[in-house]
C-alpha atoms as a PDB file:
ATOM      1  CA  UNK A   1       0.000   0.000   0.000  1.00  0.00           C
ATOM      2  CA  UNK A   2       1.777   3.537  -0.506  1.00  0.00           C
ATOM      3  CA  UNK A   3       1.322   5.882   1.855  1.00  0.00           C
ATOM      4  CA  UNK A   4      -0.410   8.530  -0.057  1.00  0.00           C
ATOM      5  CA  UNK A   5      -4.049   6.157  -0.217  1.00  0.00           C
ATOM      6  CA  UNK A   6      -3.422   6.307   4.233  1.00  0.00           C
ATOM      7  CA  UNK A   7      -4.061  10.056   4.085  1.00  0.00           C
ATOM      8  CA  UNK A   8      -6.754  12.080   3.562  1.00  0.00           C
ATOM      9  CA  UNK A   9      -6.946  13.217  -0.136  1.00  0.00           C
ATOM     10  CA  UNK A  10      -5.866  16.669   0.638  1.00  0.00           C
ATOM     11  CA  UNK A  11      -2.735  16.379   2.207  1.00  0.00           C
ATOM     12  CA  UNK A  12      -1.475  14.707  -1.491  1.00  0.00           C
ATOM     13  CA  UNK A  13      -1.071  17.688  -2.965  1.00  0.00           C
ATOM     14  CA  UNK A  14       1.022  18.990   0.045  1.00  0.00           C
ATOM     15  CA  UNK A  15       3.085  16.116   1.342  1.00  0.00           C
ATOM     16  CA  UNK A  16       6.346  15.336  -0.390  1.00  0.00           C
ATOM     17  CA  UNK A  17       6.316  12.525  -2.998  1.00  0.00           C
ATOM     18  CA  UNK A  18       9.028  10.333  -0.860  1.00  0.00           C
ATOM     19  CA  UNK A  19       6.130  10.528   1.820  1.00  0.00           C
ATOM     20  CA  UNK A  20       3.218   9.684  -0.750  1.00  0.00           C
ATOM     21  CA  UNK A  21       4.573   7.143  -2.722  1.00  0.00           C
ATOM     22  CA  UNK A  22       6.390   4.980  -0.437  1.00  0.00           C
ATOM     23  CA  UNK A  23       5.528   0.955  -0.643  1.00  0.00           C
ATOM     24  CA  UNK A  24       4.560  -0.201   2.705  1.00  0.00           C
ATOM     25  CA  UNK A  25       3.180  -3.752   3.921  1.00  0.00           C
ATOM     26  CA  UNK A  26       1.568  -4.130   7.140  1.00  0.00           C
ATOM     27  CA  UNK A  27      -0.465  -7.403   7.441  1.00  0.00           C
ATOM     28  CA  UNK A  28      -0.175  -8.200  11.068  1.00  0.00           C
ATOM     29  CA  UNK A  29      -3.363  -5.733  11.551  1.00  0.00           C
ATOM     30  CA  UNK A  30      -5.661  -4.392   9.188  1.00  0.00           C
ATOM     31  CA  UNK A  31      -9.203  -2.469  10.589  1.00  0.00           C
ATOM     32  CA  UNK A  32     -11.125  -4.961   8.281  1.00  0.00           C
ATOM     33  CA  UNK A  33      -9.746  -8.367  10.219  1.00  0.00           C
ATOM     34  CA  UNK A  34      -8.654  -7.005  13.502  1.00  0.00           C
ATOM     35  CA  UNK A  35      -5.532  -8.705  15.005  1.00  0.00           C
ATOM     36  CA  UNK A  36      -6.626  -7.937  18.548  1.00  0.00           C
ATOM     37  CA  UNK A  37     -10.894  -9.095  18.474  1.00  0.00           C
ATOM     38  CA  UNK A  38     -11.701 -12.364  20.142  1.00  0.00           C
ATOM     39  CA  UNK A  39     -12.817 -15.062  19.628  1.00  0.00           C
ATOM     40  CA  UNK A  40      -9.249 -15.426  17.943  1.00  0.00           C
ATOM     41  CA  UNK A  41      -6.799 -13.102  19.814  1.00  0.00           C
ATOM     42  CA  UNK A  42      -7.126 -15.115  23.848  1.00  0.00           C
ATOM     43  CA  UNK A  43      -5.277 -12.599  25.550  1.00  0.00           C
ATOM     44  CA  UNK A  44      -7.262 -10.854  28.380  1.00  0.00           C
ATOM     45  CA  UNK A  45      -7.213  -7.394  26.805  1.00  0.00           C
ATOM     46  CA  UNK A  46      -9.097  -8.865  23.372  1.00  0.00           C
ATOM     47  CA  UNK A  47     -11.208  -6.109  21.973  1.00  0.00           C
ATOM     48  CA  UNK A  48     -15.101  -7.002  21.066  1.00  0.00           C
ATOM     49  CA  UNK A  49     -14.822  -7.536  17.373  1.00  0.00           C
ATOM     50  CA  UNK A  50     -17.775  -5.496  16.621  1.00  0.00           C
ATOM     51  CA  UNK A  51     -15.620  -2.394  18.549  1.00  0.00           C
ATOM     52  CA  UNK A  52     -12.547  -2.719  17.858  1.00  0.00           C
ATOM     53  CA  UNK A  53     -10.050  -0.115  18.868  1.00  0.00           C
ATOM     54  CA  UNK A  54     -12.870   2.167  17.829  1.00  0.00           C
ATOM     55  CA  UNK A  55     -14.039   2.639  21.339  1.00  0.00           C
ATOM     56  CA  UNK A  56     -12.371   6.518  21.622  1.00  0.00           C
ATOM     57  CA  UNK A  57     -13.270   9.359  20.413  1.00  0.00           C
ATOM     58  CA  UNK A  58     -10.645  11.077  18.229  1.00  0.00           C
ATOM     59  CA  UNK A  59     -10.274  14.596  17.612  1.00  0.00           C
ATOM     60  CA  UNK A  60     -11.417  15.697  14.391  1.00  0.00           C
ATOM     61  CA  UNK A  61      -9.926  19.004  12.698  1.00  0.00           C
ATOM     62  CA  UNK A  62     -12.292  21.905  11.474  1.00  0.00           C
ATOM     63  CA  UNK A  63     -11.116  21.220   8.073  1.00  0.00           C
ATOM     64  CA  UNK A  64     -11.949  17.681   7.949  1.00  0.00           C
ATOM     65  CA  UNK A  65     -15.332  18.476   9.504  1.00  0.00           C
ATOM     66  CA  UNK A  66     -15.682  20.887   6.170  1.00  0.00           C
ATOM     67  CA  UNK A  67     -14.706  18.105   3.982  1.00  0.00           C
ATOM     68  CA  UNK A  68     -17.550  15.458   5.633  1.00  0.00           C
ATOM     69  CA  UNK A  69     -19.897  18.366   5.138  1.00  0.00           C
ATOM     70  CA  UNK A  70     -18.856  18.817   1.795  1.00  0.00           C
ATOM     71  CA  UNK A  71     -18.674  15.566   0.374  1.00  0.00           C
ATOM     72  CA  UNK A  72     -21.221  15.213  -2.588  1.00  0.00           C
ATOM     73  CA  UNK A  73     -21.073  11.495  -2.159  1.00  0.00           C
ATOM     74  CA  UNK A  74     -23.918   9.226  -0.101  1.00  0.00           C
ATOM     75  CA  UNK A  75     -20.780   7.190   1.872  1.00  0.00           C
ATOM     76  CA  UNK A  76     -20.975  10.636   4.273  1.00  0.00           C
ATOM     77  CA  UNK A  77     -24.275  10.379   4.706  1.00  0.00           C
ATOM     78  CA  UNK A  78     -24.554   8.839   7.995  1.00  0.00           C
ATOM     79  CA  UNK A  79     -21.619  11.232   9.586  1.00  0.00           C
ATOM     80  CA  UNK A  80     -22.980  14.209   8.161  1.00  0.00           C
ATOM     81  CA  UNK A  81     -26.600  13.121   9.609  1.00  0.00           C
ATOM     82  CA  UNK A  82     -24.213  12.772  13.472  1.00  0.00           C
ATOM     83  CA  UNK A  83     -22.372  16.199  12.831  1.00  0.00           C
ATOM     84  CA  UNK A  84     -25.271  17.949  12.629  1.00  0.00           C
ATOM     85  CA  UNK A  85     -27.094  15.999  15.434  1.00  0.00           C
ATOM     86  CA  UNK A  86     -24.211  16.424  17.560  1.00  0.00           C
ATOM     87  CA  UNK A  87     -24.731  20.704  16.631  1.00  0.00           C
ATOM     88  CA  UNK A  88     -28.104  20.897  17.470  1.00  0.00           C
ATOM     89  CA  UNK A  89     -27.575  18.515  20.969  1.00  0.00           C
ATOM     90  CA  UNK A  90     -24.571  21.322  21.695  1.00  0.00           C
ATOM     91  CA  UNK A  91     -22.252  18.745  21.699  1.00  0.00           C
ATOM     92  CA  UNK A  92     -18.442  19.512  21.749  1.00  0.00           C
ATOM     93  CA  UNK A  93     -18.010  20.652  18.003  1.00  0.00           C
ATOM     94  CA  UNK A  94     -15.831  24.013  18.803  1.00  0.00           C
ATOM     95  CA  UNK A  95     -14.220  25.875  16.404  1.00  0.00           C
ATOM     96  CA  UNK A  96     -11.082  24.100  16.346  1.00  0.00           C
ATOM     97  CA  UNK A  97     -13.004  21.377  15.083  1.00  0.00           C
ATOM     98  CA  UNK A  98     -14.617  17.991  17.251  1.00  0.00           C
ATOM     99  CA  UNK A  99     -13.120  16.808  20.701  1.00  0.00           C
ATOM    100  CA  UNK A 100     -14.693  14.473  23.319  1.00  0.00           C
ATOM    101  CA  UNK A 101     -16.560  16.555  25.937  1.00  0.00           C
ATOM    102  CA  UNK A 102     -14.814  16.677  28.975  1.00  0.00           C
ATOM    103  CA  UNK A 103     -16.750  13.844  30.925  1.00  0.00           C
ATOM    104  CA  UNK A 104     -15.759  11.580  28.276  1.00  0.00           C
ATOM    105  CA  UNK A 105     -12.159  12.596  28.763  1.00  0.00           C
ATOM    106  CA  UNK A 106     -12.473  12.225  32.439  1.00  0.00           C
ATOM    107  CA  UNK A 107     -14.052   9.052  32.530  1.00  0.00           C
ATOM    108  CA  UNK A 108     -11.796   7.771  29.852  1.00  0.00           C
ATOM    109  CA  UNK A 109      -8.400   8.298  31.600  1.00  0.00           C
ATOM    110  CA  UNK A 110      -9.541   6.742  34.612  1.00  0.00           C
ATOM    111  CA  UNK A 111     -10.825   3.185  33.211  1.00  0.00           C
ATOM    112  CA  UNK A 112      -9.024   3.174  30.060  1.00  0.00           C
ATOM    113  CA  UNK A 113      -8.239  -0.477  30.616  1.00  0.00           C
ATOM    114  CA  UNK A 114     -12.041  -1.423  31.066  1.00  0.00           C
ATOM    115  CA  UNK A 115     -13.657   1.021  27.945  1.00  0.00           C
ATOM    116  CA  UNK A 116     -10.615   0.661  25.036  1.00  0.00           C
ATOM    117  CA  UNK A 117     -11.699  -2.106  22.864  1.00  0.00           C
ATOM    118  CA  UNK A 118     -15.029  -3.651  25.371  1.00  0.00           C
ATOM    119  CA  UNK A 119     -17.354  -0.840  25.721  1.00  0.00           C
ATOM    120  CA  UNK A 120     -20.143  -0.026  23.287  1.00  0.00           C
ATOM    121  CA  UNK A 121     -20.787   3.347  25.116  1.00  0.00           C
ATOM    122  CA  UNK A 122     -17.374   4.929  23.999  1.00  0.00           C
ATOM    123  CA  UNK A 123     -17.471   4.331  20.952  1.00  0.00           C
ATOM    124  CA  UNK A 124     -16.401   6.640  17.866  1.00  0.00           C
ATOM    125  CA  UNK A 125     -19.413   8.734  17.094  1.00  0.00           C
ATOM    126  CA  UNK A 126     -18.522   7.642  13.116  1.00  0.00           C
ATOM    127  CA  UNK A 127     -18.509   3.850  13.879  1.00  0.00           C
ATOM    128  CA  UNK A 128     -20.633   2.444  11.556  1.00  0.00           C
ATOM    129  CA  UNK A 129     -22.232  -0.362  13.121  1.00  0.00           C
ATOM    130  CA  UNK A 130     -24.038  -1.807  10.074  1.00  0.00           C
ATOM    131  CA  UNK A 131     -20.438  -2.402   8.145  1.00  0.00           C
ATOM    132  CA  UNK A 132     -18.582  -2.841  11.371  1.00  0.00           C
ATOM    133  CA  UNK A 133     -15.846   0.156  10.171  1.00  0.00           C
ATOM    134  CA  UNK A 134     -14.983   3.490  10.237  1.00  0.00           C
ATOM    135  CA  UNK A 135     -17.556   5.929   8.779  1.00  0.00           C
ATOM    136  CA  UNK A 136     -15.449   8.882   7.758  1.00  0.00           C
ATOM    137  CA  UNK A 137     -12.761   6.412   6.313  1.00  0.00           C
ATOM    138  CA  UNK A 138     -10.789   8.867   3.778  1.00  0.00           C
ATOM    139  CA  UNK A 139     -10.876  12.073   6.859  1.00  0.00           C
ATOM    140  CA  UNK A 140     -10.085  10.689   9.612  1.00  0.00           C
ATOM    141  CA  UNK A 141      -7.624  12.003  11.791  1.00  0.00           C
ATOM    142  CA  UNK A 142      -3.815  11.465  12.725  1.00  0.00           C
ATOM    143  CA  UNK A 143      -4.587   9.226  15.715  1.00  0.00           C
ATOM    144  CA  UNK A 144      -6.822   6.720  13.788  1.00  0.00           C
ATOM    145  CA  UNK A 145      -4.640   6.965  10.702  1.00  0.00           C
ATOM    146  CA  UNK A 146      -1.332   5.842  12.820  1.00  0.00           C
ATOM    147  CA  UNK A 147      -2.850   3.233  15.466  1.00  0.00           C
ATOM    148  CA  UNK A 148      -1.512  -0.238  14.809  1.00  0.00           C
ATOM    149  CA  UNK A 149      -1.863  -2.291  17.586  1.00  0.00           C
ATOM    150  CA  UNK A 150       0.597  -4.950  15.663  1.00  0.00           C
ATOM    151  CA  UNK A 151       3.260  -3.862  12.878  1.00  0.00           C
ATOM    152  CA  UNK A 152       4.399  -6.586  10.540  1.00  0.00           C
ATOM    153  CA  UNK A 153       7.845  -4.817  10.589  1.00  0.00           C
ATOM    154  CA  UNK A 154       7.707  -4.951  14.670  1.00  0.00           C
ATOM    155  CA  UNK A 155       9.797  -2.320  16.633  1.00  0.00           C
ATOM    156  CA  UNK A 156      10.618  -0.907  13.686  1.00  0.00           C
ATOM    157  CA  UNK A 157       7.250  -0.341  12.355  1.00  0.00           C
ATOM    158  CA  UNK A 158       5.862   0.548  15.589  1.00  0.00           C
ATOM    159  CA  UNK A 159       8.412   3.434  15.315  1.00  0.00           C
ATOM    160  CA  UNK A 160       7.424   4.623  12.185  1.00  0.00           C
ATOM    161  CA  UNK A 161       3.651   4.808  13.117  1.00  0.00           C
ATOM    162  CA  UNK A 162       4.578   6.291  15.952  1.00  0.00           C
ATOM    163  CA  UNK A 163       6.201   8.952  14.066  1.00  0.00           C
ATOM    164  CA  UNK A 164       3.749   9.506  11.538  1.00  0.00           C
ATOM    165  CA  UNK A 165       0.998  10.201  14.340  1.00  0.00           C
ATOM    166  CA  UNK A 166       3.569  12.981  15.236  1.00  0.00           C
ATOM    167  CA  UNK A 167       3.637  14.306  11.928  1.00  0.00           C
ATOM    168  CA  UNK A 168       0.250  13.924  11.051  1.00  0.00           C
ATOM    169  CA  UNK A 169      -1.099  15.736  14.275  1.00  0.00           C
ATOM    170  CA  UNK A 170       1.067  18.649  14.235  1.00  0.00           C
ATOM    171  CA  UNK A 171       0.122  19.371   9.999  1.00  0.00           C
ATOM    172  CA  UNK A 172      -3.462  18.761  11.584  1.00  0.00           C
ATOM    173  CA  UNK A 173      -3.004  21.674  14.226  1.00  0.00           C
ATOM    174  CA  UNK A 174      -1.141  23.896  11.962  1.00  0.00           C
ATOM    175  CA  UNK A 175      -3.489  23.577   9.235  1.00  0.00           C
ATOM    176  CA  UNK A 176      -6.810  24.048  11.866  1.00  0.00           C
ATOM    177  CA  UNK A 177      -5.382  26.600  13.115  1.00  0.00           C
ATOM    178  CA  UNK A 178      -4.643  28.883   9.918  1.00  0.00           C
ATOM    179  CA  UNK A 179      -7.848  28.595   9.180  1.00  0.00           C
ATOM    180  CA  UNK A 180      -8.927  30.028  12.418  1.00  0.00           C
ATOM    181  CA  UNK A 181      -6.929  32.908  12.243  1.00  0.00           C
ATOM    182  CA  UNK A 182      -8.105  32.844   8.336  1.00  0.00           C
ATOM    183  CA  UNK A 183     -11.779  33.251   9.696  1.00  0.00           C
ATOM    184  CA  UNK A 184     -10.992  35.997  12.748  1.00  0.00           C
ATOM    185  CA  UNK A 185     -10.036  34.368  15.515  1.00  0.00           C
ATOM    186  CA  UNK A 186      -7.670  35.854  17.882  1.00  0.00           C
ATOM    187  CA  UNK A 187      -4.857  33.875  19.421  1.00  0.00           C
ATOM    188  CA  UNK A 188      -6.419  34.183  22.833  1.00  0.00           C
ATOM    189  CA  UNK A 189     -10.013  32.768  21.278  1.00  0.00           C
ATOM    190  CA  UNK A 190      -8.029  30.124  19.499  1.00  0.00           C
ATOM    191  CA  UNK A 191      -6.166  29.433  23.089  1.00  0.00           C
ATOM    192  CA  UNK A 192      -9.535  29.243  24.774  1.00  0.00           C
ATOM    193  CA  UNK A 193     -10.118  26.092  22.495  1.00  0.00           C
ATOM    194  CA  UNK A 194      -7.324  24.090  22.871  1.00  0.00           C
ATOM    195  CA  UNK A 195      -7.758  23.295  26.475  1.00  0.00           C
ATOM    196  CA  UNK A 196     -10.520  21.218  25.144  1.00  0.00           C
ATOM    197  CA  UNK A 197      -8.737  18.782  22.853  1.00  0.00           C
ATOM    198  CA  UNK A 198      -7.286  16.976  25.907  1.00  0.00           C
ATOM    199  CA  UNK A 199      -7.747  18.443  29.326  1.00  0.00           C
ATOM    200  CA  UNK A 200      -5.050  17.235  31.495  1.00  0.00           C
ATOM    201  CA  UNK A 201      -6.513  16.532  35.394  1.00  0.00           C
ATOM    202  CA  UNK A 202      -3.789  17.461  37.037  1.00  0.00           C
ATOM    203  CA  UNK A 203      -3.543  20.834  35.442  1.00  0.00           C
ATOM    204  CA  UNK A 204      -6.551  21.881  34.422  1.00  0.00           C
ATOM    205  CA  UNK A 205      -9.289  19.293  36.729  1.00  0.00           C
ATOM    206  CA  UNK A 206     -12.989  18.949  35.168  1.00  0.00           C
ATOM    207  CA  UNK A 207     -15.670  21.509  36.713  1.00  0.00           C
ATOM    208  CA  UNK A 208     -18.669  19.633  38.948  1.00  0.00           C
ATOM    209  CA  UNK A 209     -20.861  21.151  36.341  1.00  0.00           C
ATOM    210  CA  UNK A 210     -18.765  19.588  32.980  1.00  0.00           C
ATOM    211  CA  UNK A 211     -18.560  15.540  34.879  1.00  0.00           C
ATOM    212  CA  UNK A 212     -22.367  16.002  34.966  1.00  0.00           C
ATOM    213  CA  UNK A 213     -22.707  17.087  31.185  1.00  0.00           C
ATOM    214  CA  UNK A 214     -22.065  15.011  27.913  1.00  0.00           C
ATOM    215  CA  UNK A 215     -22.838  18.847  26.395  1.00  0.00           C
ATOM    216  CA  UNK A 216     -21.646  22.404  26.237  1.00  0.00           C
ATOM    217  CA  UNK A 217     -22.755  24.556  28.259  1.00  0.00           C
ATOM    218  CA  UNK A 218     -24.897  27.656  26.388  1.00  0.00           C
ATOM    219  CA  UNK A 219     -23.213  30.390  27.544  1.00  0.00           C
ATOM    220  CA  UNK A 220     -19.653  28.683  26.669  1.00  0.00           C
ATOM    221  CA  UNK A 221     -20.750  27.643  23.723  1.00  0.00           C
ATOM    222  CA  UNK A 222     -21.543  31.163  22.333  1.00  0.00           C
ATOM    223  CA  UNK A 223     -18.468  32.614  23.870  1.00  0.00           C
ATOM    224  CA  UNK A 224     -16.278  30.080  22.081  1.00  0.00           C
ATOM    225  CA  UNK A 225     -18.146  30.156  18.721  1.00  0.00           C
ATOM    226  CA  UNK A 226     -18.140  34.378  18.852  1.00  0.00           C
ATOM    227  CA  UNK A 227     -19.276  35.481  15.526  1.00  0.00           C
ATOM    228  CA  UNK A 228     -19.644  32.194  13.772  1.00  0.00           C
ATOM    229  CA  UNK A 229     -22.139  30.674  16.737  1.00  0.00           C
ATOM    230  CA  UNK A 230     -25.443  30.724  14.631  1.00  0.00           C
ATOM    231  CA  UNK A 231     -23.337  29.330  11.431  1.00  0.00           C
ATOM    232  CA  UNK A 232     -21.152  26.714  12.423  1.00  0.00           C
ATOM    233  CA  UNK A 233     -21.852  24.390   9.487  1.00  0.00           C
ATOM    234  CA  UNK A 234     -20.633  26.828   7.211  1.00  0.00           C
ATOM    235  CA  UNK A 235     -17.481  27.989   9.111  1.00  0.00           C
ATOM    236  CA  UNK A 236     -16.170  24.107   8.989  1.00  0.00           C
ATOM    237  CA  UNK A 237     -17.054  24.427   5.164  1.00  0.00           C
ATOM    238  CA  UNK A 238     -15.108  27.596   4.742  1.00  0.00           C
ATOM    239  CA  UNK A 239     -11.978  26.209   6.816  1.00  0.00           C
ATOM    240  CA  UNK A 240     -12.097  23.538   4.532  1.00  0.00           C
ATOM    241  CA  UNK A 241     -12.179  26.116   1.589  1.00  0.00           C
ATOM    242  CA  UNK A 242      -9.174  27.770   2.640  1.00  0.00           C
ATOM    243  CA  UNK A 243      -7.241  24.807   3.484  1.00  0.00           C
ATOM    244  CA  UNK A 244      -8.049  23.002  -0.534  1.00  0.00           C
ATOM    245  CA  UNK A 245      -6.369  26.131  -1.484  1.00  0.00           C
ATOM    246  CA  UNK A 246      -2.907  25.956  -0.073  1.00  0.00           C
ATOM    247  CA  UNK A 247      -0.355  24.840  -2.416  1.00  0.00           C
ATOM    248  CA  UNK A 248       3.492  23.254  -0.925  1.00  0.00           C
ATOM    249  CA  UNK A 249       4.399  27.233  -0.247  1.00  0.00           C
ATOM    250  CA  UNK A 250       1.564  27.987   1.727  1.00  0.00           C
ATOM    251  CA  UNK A 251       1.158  24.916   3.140  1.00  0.00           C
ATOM    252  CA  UNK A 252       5.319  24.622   4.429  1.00  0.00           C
ATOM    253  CA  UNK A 253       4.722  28.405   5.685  1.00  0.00           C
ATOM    254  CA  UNK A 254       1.904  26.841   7.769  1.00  0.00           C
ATOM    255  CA  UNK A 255       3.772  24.012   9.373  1.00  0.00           C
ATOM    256  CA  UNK A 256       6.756  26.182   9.983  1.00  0.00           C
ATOM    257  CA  UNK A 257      10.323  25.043  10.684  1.00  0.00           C
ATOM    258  CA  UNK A 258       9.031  22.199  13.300  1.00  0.00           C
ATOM    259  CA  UNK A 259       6.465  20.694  10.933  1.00  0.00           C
ATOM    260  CA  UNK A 260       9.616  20.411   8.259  1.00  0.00           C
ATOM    261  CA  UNK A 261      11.610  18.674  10.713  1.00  0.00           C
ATOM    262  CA  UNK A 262       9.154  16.308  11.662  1.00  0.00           C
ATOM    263  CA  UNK A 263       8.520  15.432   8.117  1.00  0.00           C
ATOM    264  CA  UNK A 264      12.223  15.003   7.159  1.00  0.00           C
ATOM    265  CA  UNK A 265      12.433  12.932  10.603  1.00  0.00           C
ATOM    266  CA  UNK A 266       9.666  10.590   9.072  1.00  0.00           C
ATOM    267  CA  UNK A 267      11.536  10.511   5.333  1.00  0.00           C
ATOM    268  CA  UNK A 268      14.469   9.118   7.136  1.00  0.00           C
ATOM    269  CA  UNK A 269      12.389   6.889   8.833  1.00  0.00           C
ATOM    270  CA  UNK A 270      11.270   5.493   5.978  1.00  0.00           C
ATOM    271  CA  UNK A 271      14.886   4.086   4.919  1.00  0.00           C
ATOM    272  CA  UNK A 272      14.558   1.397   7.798  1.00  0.00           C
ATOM    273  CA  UNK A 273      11.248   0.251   6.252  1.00  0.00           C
ATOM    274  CA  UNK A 274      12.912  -0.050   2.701  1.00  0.00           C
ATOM    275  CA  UNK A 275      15.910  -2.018   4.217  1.00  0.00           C
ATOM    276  CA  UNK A 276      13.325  -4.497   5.943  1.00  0.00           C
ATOM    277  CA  UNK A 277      11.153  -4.790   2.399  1.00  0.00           C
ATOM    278  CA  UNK A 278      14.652  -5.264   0.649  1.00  0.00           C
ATOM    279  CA  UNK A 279      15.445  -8.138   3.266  1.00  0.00           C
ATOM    280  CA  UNK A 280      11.628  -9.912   3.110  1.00  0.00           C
ATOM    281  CA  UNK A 281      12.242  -9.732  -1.328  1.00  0.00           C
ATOM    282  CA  UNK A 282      15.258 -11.251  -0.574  1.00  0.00           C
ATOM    283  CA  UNK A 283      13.909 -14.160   1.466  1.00  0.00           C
ATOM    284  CA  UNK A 284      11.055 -14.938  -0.985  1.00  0.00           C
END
């Protein structure tokens, strides 16, 4: 499989071609036969093979929210029908794009062991339980793109993905967060948002009011939105817009020095992948 079919369709215009077009082979684990679902896998942390390692909810940029939205085809049906759902419940679709309300965080962290793989009520809000597989296949984000709970190319491989969830997550924030700015945000709105992505308990401890809540609350909600807080839809469609119209320059001025280093971290990477394909050709 090269790489470039593992990422959502707009990042192939940006990412390099060393990136895109590399060759690799991972048949340990695949999301269509999972490696880790019982009745075959006997260890005691076997996920339920109609969950998966789908029981999490990942954050979703606003970009790739515009893209769902914007996607002519029926396959986005279903997760366009649970983004809006999810606006008019006042779930935790922020500008920055869709994070797991704080509760879920909370509750998450402390029985991760018992929920990751076993419990139906934590699952991905884009399951879709009628194919058994992800529902916004070709956007979702770094964290789903990178998980492999096996690597056919073992340490090795478990580096790599490792590294490309790195990579992946910081060209996610960069890119969200251009578009933010794009649309008016100020650095201290855009600020405000971030604690949400992954509130850390020891730093920043959930309210009484937000371990009581699977929902924002109105007043936060307004003040977070600003402006765009009776036309949300539309803002994740116009992030999107501005993001399908970056080309390499804009898009290496957006990931800045860091984001290049990471990528050339991950082309390097890549060489110890090649040497173990050369090795397996060899063997055949």
């Amino acid at each position: 499989m090269r790489l470039k079919y593992l990422w959502p369709p707009l990042y192939q215009k940006l990412f390099p071609d060393d990136l895109l077009n590399f060759e690799i082979f991972e048949t340990k684990a695949t999301c269509d036969h999972c490696a880790k679902a019982a009745p075959q896998y006997k260890k005691a942390d076997a996920y339920q093979n109609n969950l998966k390692c789908c029981t999490f909810q990942p954050y979703i940029p606003n970009f790739a929210l515009g893209a769902i939205l914007s996607d002519p085809s029926q396959r986005y049906e279903k997760a366009k029908a649970s983004i809006r759902q999810k606006l008019k419940r006042r779930e935790f679709l922020l500008p920055i794009g869709m994070v797991a309300s704080v509760r879920y965080q909370t509750e998450y962290m402390k029985n991760k062991k018992k929920i990751f793989g076993k419990d139906k009520d934590y699952l991905c809000s884009f399951y879709d339980n009628e194919l058994n597989q992800c529902g916004v296949w070709h956007y979702r984000g770094a964290v789903c793109t990178s998980f492999y709970c096996f690597s056919s190319y073992g340490e090795t491989g478990q580096k790599f993905w490792s590294e490309v969830s790195d990579f992946q997550t910081y060209v996610e924030m960069a890119l969200m967060e251009d578009a933010m700015v794009h649309l008016g945000y100020s650095p201290r709105q855009l600020s405000d948002n971030l604690r949400y992505i992954r509130r850390d308990p020891k730093d920043d401890p959930a309210t009484v009011a937000e371990l009581k809540s699977w929902v924002l609350d109105k007043t936060l909600s307004k003040k977070l939105w600003a402006d765009y807080h009776d036309n949300i839809e539309e803002f994740y469609k116009k992030c999107y817009q501005h993001v399908c119209r970056y080309d390499k320059t804009m898009y290496k001025e957006a990931i800045g020095e860091f984001g290049e280093k990471l990528e050339r971290k991950l082309i390097k990477r890549l060489r110890s992948i090649e040497n173990i394909n050369h090795k397996n050709k060899e063997n055949l």
